[in-house]
N, C-alpha and C. Protein backbone atom coordinates (compact mmCIF):
# COMPACT_ATOMS: atom_id res chain seq x y z
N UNK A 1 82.01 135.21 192.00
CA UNK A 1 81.81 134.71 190.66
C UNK A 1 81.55 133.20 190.68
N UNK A 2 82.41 132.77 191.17
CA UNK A 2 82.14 131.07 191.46
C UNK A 2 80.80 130.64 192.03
N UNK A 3 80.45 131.59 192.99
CA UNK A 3 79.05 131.56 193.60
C UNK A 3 78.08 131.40 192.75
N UNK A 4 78.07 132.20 191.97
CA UNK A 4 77.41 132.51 190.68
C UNK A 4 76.65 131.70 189.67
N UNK A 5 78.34 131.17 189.49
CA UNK A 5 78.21 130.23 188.56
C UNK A 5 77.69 128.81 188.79
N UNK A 6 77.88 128.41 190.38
CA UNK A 6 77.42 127.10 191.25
C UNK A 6 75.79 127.07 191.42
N UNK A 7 75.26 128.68 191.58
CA UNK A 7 73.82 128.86 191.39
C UNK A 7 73.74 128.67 190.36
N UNK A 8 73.54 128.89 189.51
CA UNK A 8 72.68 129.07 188.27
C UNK A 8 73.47 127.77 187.46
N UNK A 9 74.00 126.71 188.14
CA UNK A 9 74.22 125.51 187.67
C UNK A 9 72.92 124.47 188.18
N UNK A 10 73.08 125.39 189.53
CA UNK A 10 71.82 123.81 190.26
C UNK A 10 70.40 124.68 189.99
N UNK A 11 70.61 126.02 189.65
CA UNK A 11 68.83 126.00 188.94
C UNK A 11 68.41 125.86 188.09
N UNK A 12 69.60 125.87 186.76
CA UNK A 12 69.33 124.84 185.47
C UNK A 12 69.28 123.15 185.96
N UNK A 13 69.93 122.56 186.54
CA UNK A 13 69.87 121.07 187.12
C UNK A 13 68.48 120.85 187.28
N UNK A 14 67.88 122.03 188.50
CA UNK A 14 66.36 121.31 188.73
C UNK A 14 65.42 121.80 187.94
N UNK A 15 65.61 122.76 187.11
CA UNK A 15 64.68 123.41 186.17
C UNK A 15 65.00 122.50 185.01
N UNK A 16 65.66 121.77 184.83
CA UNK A 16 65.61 120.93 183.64
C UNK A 16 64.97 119.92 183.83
N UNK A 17 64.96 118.94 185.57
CA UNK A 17 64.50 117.90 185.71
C UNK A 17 63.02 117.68 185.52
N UNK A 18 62.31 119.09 185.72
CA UNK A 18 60.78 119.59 185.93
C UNK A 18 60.15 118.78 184.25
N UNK A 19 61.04 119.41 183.44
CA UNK A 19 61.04 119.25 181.96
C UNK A 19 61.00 117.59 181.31
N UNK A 20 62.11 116.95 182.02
CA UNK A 20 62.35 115.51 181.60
C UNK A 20 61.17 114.78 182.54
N UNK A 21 60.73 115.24 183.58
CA UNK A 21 59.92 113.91 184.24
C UNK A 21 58.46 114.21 183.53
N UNK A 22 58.11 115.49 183.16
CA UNK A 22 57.07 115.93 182.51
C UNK A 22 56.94 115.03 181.28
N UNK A 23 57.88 114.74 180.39
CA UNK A 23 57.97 114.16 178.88
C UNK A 23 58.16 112.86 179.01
N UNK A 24 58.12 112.39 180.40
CA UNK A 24 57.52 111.06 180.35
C UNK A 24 56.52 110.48 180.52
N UNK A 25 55.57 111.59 181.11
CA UNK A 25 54.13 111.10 181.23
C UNK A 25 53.53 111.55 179.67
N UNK A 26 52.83 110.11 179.62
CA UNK A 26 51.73 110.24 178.43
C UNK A 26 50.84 111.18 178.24
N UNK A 27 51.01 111.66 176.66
CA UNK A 27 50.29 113.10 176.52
C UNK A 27 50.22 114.15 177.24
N UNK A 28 51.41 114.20 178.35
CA UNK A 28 51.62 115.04 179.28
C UNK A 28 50.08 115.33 180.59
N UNK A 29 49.44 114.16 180.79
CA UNK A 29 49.00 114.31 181.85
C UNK A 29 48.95 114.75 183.33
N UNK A 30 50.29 115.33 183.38
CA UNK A 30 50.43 115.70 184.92
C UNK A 30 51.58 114.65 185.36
N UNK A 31 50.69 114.52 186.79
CA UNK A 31 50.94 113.50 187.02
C UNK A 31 50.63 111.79 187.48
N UNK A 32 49.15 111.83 186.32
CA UNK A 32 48.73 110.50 186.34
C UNK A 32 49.27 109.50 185.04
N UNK A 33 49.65 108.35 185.29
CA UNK A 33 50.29 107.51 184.40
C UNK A 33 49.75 107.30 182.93
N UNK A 34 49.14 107.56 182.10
CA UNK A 34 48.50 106.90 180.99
C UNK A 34 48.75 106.33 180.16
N UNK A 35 49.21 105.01 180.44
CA UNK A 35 49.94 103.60 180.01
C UNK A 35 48.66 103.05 179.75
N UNK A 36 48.73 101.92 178.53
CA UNK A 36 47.81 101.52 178.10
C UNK A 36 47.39 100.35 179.25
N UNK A 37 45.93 99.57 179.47
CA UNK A 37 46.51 98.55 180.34
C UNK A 37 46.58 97.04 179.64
N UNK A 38 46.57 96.24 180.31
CA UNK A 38 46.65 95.00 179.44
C UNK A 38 45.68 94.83 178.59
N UNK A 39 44.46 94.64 178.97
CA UNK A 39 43.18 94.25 177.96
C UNK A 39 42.73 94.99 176.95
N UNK A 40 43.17 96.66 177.21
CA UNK A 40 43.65 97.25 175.95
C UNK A 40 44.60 97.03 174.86
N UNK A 41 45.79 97.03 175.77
CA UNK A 41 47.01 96.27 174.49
C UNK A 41 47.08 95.08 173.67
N UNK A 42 45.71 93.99 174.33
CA UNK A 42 45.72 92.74 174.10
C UNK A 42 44.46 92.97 173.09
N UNK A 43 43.75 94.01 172.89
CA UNK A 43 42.57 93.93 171.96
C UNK A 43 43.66 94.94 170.52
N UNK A 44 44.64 95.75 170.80
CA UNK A 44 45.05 96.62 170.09
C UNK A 44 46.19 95.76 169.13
N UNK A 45 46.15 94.72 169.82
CA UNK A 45 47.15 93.44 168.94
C UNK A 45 46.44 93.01 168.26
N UNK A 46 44.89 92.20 169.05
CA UNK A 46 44.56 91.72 167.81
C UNK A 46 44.05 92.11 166.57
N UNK A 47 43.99 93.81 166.84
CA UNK A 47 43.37 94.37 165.70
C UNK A 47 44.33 94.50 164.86
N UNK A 48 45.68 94.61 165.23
CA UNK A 48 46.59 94.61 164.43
C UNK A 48 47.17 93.44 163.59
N UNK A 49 46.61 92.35 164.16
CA UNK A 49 47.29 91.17 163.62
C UNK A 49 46.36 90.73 162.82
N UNK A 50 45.02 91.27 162.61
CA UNK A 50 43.58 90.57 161.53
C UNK A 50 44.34 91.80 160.58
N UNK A 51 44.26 93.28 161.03
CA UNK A 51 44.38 93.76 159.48
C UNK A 51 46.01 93.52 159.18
N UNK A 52 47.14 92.82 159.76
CA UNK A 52 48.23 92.15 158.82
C UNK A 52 47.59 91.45 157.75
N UNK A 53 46.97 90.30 158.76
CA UNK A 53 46.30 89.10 157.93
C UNK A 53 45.39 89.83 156.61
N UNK A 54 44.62 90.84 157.02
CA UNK A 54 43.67 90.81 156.04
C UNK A 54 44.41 91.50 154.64
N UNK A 55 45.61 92.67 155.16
CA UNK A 55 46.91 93.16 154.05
C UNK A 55 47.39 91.90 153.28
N UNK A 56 47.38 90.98 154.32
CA UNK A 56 48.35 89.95 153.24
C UNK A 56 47.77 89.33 152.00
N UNK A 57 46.39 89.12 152.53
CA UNK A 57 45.43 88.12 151.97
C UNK A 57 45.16 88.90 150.63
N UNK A 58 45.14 90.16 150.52
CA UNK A 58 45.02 91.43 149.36
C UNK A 58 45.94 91.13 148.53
N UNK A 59 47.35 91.19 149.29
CA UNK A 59 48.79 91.12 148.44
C UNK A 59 48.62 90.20 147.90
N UNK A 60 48.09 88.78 148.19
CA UNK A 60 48.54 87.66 147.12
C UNK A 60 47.49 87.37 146.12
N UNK A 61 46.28 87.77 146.85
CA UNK A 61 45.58 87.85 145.83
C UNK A 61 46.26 88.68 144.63
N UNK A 62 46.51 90.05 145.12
CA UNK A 62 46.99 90.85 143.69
C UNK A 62 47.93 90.37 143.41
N UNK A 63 48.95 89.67 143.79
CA UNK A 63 50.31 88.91 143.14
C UNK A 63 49.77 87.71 142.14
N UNK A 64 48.65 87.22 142.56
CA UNK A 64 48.02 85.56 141.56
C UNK A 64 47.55 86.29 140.66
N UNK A 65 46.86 87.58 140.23
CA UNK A 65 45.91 88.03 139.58
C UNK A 65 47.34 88.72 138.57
N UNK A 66 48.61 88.93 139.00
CA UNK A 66 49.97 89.45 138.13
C UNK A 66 49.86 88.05 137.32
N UNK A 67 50.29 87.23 138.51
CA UNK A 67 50.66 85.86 137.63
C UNK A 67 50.28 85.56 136.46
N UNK A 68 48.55 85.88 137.01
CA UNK A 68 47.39 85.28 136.00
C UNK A 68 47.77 86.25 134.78
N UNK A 69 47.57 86.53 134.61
CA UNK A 69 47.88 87.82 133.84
C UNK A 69 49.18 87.87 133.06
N UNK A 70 50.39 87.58 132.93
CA UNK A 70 51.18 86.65 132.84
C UNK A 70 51.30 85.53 131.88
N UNK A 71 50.19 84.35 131.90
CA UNK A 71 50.16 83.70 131.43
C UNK A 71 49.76 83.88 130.22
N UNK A 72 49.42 82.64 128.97
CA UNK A 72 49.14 82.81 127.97
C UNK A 72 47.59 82.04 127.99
N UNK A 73 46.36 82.43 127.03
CA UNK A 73 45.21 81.60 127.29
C UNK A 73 45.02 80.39 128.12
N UNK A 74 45.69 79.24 127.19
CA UNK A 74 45.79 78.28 127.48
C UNK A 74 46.16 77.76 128.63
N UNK A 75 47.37 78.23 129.30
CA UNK A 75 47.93 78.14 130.26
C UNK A 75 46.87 78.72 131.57
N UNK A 76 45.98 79.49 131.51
CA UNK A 76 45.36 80.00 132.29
C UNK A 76 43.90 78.97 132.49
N UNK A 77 43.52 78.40 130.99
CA UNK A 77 42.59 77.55 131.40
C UNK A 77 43.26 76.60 132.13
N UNK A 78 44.31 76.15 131.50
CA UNK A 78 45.05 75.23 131.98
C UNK A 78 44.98 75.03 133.97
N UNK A 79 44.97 76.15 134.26
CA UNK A 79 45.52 76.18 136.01
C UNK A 79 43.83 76.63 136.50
N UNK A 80 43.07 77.29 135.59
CA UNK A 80 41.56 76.97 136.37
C UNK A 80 41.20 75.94 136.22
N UNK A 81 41.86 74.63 135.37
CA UNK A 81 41.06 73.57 135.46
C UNK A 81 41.89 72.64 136.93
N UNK A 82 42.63 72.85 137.04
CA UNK A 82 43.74 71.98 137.87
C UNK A 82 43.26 72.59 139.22
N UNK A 83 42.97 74.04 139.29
CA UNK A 83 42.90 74.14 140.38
C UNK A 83 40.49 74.24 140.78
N UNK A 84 40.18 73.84 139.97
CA UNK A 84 38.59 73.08 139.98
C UNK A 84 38.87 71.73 140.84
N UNK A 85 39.67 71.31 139.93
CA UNK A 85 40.00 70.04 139.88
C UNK A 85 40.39 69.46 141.94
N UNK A 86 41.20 70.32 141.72
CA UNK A 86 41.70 70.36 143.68
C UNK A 86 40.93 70.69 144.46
N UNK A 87 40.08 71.52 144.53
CA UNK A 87 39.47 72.16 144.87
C UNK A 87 38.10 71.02 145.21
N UNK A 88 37.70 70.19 144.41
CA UNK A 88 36.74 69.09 144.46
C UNK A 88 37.28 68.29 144.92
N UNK A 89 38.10 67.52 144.84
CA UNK A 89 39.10 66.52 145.88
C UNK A 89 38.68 66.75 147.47
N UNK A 90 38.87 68.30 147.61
CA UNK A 90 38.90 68.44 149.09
C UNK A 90 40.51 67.71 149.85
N UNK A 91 40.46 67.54 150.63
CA UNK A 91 41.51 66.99 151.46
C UNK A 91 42.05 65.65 151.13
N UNK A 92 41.57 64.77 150.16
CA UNK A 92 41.94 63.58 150.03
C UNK A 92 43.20 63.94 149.13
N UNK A 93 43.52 64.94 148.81
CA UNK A 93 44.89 65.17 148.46
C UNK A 93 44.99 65.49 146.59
N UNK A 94 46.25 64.73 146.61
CA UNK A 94 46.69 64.53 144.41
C UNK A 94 45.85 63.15 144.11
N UNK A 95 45.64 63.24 142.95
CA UNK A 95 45.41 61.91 141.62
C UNK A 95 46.43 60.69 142.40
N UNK A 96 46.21 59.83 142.18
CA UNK A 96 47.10 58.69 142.58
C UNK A 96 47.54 59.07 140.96
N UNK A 97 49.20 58.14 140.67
CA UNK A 97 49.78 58.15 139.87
C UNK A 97 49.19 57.29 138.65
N UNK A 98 49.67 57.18 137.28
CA UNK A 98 48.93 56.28 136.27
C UNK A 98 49.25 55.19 136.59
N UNK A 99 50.66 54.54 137.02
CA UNK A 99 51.06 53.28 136.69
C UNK A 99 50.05 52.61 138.42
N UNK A 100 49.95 53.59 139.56
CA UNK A 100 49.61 52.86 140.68
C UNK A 100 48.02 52.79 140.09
N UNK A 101 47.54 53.65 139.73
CA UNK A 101 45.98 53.64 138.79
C UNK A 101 45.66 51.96 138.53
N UNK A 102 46.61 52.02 137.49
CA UNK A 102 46.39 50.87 136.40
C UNK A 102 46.61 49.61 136.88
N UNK A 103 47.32 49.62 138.13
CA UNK A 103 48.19 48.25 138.50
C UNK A 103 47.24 47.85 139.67
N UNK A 104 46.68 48.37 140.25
CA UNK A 104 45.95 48.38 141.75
C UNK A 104 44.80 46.92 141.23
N UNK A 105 44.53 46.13 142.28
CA UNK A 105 43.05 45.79 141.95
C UNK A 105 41.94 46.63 142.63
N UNK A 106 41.04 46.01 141.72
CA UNK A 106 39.80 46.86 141.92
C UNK A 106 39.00 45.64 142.46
């Protein structure tokens, strides 16, 4: 009985192992590896990281377009003019202040 039971312990043991080394190969190929390789994983990032970027760029748009929406007339001309306004500046930044305006020589 013990005999028995010692067999049919170690032929479940290796009949199980058949099973686990199998479910580690990718898509169950056998036994060739099919791991992605680098220059794959490195193109599969960046595709992933433009369409984050390009998800995000959607979201806030539709979050400004809540905002907008939101507002009352006025208030809306109000922030297309401010933001015309920035927008023509370019990089030289804000308005200098009134009092530095007024006080400066010219």
């Amino acid at each position: 009985m013990k005999f028995l039971l010692r067999s049919l312990l170690v032929l479940a043991l290796f009949g199980g192992s058949s099973y686990s080394a199998r479910a580690q190969d990718a898509e169950g190929s056998g036994g060739s590896s099919a791991g992605v390789s680098k220059k794959q994983f490195e193109k599969q990032e960046a595709k992933k990281s433009r369409k984050d970027k390009k998800e995000l760029r959607k979201k806030e748009k539709r979050d400004y377009k809540m905002h907008l929406k939101h507002q009352d007339k006025a208030t809306r001309k109000r922030m297309k003019r401010n933001k015309r306004e920035a927008g023509n500046r370019g990089q030289a930044g804000q308005r200098q202040g009134f009092f530095q305006r007024l006080f400066t020589k010219h």
